[in-house]
N, C-alpha and C. Protein backbone atom coordinates (compact mmCIF):
# COMPACT_ATOMS: atom_id res chain seq x y z
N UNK A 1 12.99 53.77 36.46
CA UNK A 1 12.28 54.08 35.24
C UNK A 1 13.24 54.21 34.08
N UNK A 2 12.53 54.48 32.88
CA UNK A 2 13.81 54.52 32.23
C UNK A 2 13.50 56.03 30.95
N UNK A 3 14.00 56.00 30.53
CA UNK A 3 13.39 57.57 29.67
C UNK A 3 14.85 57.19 28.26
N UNK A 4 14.58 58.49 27.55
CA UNK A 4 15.26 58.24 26.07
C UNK A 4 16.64 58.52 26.62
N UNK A 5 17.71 58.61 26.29
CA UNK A 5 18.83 59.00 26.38
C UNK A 5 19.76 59.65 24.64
N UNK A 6 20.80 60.40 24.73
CA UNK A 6 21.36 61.15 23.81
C UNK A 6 22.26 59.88 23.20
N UNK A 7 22.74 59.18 21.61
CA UNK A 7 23.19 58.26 21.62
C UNK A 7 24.03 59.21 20.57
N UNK A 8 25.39 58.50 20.08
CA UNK A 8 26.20 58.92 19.20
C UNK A 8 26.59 60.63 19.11
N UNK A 9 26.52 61.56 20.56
CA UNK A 9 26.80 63.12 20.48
C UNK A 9 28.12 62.89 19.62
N UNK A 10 29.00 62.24 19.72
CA UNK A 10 30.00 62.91 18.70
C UNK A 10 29.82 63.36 17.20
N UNK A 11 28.99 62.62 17.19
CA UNK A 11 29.01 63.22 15.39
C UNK A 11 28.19 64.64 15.39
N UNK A 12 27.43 64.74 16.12
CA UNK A 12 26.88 65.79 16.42
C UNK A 12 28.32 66.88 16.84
N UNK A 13 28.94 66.97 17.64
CA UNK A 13 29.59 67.56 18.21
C UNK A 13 30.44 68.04 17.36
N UNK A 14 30.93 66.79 16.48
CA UNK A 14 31.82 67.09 15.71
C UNK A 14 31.28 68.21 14.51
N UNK A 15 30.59 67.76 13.69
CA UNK A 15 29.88 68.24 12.96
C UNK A 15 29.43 70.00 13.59
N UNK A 16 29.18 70.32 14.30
CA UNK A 16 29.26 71.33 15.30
C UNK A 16 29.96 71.86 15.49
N UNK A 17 31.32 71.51 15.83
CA UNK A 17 32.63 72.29 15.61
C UNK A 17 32.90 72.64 14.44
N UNK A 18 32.69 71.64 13.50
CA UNK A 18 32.95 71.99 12.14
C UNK A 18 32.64 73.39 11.52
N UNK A 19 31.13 73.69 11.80
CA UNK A 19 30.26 74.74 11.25
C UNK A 19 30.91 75.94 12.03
N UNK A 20 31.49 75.99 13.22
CA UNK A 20 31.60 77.06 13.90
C UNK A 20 33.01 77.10 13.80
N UNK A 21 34.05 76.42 13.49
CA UNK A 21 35.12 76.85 12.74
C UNK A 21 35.43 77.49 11.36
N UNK A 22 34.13 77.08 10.44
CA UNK A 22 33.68 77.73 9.12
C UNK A 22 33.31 78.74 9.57
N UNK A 23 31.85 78.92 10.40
CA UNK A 23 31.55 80.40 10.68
C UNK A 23 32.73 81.53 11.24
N UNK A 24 33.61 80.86 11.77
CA UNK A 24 34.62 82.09 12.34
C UNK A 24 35.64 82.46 11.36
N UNK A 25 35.86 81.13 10.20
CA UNK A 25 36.87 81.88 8.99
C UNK A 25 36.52 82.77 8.28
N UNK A 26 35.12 82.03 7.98
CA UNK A 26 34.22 83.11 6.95
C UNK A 26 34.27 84.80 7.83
N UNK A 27 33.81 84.72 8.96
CA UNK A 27 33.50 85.97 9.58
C UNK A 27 34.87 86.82 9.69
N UNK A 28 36.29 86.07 9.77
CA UNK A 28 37.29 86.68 9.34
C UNK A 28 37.91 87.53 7.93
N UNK A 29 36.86 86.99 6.98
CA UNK A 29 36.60 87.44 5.33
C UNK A 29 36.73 88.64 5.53
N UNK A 30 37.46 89.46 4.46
CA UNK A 30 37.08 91.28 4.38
C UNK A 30 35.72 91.42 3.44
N UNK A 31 35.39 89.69 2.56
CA UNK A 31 34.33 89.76 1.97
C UNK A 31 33.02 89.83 2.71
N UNK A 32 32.97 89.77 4.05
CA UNK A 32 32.08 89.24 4.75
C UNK A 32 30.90 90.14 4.79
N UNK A 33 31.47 91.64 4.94
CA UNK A 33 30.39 92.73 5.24
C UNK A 33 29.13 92.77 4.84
N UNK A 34 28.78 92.08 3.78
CA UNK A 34 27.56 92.65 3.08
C UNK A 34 26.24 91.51 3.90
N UNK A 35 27.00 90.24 4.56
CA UNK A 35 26.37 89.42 5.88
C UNK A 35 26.83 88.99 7.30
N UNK A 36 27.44 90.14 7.38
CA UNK A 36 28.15 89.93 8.85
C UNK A 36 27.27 89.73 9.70
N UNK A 37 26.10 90.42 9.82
CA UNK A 37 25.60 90.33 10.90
C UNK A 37 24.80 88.70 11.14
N UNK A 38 24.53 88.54 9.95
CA UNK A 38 23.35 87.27 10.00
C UNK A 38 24.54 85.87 9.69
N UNK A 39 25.96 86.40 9.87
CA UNK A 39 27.01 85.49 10.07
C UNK A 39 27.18 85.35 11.60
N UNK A 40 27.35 86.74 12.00
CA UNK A 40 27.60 86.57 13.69
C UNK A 40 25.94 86.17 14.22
N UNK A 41 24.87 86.27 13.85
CA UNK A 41 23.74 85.57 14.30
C UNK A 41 23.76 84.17 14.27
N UNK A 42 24.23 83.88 13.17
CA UNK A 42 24.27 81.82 12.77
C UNK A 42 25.21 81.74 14.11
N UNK A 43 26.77 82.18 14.04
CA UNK A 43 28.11 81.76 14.97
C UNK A 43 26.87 82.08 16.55
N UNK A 44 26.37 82.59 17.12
CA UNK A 44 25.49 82.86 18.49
C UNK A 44 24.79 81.43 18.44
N UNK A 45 24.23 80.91 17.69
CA UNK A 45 23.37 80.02 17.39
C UNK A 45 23.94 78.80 17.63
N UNK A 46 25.01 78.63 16.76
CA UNK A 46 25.75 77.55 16.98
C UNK A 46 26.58 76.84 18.23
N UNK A 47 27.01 78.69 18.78
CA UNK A 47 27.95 78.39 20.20
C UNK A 47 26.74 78.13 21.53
N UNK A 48 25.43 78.89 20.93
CA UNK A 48 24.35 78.02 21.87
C UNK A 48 24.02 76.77 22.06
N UNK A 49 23.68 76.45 20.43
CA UNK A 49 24.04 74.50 20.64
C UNK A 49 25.01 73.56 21.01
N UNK A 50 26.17 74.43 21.19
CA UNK A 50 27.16 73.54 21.68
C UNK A 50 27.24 73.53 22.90
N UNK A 51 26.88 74.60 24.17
CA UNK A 51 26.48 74.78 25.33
C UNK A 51 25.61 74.47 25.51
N UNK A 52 23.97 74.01 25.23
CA UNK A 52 23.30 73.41 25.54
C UNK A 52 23.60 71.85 25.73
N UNK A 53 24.45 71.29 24.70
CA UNK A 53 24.97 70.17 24.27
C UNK A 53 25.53 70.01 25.52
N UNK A 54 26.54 70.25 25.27
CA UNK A 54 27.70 70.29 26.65
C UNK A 54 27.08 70.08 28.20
N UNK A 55 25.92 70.66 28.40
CA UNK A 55 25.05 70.61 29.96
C UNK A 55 24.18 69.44 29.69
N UNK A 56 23.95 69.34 28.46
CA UNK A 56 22.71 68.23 28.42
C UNK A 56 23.20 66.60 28.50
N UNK A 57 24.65 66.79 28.31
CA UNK A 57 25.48 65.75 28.21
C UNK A 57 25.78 65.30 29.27
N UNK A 58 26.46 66.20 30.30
CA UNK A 58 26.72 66.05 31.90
C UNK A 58 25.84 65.93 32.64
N UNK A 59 24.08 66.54 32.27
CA UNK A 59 23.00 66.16 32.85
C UNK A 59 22.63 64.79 32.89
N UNK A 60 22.89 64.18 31.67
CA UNK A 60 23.04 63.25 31.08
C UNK A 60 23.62 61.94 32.29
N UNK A 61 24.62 62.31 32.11
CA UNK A 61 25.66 61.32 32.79
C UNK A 61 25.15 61.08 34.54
N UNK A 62 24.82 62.41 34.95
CA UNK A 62 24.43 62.78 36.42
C UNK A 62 23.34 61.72 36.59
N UNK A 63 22.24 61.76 35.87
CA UNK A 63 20.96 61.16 35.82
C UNK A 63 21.19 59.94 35.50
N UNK A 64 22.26 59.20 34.85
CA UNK A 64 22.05 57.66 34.68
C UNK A 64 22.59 57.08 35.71
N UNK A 65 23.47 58.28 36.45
CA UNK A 65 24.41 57.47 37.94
C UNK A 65 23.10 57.60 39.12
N UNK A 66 22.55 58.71 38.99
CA UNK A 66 21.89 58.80 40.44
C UNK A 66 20.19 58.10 40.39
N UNK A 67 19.86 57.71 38.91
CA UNK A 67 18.48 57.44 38.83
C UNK A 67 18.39 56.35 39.63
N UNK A 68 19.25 54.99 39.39
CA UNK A 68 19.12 53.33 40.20
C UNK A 68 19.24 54.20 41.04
N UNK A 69 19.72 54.62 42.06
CA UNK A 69 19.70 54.86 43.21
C UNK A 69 18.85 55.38 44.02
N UNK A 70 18.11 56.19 43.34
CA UNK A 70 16.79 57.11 43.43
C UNK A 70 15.42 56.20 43.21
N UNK A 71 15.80 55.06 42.43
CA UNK A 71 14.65 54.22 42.18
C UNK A 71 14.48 53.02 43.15
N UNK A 72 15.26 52.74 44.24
CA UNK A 72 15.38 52.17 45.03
C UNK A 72 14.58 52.02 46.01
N UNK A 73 13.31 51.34 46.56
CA UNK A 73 12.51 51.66 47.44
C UNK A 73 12.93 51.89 48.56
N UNK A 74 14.08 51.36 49.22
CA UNK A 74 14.84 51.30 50.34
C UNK A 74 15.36 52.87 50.48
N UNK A 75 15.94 53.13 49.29
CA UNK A 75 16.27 54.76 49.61
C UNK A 75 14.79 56.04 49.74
N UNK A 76 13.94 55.70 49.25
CA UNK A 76 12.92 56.53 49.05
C UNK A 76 12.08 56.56 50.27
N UNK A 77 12.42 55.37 51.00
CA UNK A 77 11.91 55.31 52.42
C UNK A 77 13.06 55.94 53.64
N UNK A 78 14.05 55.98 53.47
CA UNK A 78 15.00 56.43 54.49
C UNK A 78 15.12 57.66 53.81
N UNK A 79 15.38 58.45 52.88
CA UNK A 79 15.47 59.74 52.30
C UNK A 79 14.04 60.28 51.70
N UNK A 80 13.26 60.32 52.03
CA UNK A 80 11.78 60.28 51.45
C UNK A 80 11.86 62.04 50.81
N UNK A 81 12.31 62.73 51.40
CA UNK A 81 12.47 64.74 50.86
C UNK A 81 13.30 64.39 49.05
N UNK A 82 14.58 63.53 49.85
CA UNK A 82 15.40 63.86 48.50
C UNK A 82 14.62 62.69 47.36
N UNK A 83 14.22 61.99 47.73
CA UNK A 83 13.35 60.83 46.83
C UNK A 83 12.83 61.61 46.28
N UNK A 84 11.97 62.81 47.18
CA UNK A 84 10.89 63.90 46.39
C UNK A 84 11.17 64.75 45.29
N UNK A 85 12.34 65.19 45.68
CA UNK A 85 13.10 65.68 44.90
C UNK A 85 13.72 65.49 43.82
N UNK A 86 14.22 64.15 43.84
CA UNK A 86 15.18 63.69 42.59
C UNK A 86 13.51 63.33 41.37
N UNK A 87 12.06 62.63 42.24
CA UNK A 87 11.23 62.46 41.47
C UNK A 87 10.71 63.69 40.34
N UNK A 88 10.80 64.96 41.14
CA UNK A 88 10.38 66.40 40.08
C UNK A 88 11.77 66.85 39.48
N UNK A 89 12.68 66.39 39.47
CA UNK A 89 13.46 66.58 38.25
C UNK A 89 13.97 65.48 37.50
N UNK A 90 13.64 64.06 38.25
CA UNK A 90 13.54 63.25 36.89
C UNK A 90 12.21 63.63 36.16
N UNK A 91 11.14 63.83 36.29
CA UNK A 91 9.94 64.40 35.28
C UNK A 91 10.27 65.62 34.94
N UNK A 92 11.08 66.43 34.65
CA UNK A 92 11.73 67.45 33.99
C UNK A 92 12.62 66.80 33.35
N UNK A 93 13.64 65.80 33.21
CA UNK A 93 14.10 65.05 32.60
C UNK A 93 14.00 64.47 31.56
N UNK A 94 12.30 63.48 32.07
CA UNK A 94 12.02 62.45 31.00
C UNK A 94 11.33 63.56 30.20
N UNK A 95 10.29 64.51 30.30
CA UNK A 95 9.95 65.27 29.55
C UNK A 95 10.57 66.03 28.40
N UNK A 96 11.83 66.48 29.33
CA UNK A 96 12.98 66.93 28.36
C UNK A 96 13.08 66.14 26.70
N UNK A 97 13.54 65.09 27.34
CA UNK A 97 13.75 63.60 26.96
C UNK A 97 12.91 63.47 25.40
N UNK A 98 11.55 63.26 26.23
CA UNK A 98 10.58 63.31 25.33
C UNK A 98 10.26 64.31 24.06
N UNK A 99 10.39 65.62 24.31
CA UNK A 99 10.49 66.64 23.79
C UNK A 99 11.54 66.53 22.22
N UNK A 100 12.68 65.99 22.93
CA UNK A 100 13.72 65.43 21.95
C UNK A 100 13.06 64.76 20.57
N UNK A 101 12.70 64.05 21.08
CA UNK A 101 12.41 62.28 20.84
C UNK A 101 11.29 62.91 19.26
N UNK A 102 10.63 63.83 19.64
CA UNK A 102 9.42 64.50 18.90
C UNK A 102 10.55 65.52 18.03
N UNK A 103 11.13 65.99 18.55
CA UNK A 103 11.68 66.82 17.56
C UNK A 103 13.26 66.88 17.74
N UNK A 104 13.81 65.82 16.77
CA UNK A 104 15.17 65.73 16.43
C UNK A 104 16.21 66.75 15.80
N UNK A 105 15.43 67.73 15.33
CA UNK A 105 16.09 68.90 14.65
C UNK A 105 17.42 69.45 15.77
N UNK A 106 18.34 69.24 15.83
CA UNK A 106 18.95 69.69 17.14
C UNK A 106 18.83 71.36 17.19
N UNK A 107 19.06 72.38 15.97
CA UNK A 107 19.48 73.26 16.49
C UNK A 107 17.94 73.98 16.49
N UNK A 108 16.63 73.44 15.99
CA UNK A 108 15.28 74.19 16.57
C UNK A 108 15.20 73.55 18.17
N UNK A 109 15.28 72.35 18.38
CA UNK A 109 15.33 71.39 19.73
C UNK A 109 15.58 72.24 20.89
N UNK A 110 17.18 72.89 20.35
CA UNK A 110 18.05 73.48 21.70
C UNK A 110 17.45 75.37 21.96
N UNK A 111 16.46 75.63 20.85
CA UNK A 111 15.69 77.20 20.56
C UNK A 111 14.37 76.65 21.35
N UNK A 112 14.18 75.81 21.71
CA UNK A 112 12.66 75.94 22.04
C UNK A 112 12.93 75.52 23.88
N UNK A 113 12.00 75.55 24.75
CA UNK A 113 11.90 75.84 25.70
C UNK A 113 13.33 76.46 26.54
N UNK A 114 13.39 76.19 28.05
CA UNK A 114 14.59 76.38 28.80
C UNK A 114 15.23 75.99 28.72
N UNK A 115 15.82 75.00 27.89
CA UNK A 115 17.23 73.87 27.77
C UNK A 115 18.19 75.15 28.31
């Protein structure tokens, strides 16, 4: 089957580091006090999207090696449990997937369900 996949994460990533190297100078400010807190709320936010990023990426990679293999009728008949298996978390996958696809915003994207 085939489902959406993540294209160009670096700029994302990058761009990502960026903000959370700003958020940590700024939060180093003696000016900072009067929004520290809703500074260290953004920096939580950000180091969440980059850990979601980071798993969704390697999930990523996991799922394009093991899907042909999983889609194989030959394997689904000699492994028929793990066939079962790999089938309910590729549909946690493509859903994922999908979910994306509808809402590109990355950092509401990575706030809304279990990512």
């Amino acid at each position: 089957g085939t489902t959406h996949v993540l294209r160009a994460p670096d700029d994302i990533q990058q761009l990502l580091d960026d903000h959370i190297t700003k958020t940590q100078t700024m939060l180093g400010s003696p000016f900072v006090k009067a929004i520290e807190l809703r500074m260290q709320q953004w920096q939580q936010r950000l180091l969440h999207v980059q850990a979601v990023l980071d798993v969704w990426l390697r999930c990523q990679a996991t799922w394009a090696y093991v899907e042909p293999i999983f889609s194989s009728p030959d394997l689904q008949k000699s492994l028929p449990a793990e066939a079962q298996r790999f089938a309910r978390v590729n549909a946690v996958w493509v859903a994922t997937m999908e979910g994306t696809v509808r809402n590109k915003k990355v950092l509401d994207r990575c706030q809304q369900e279990k990512l």
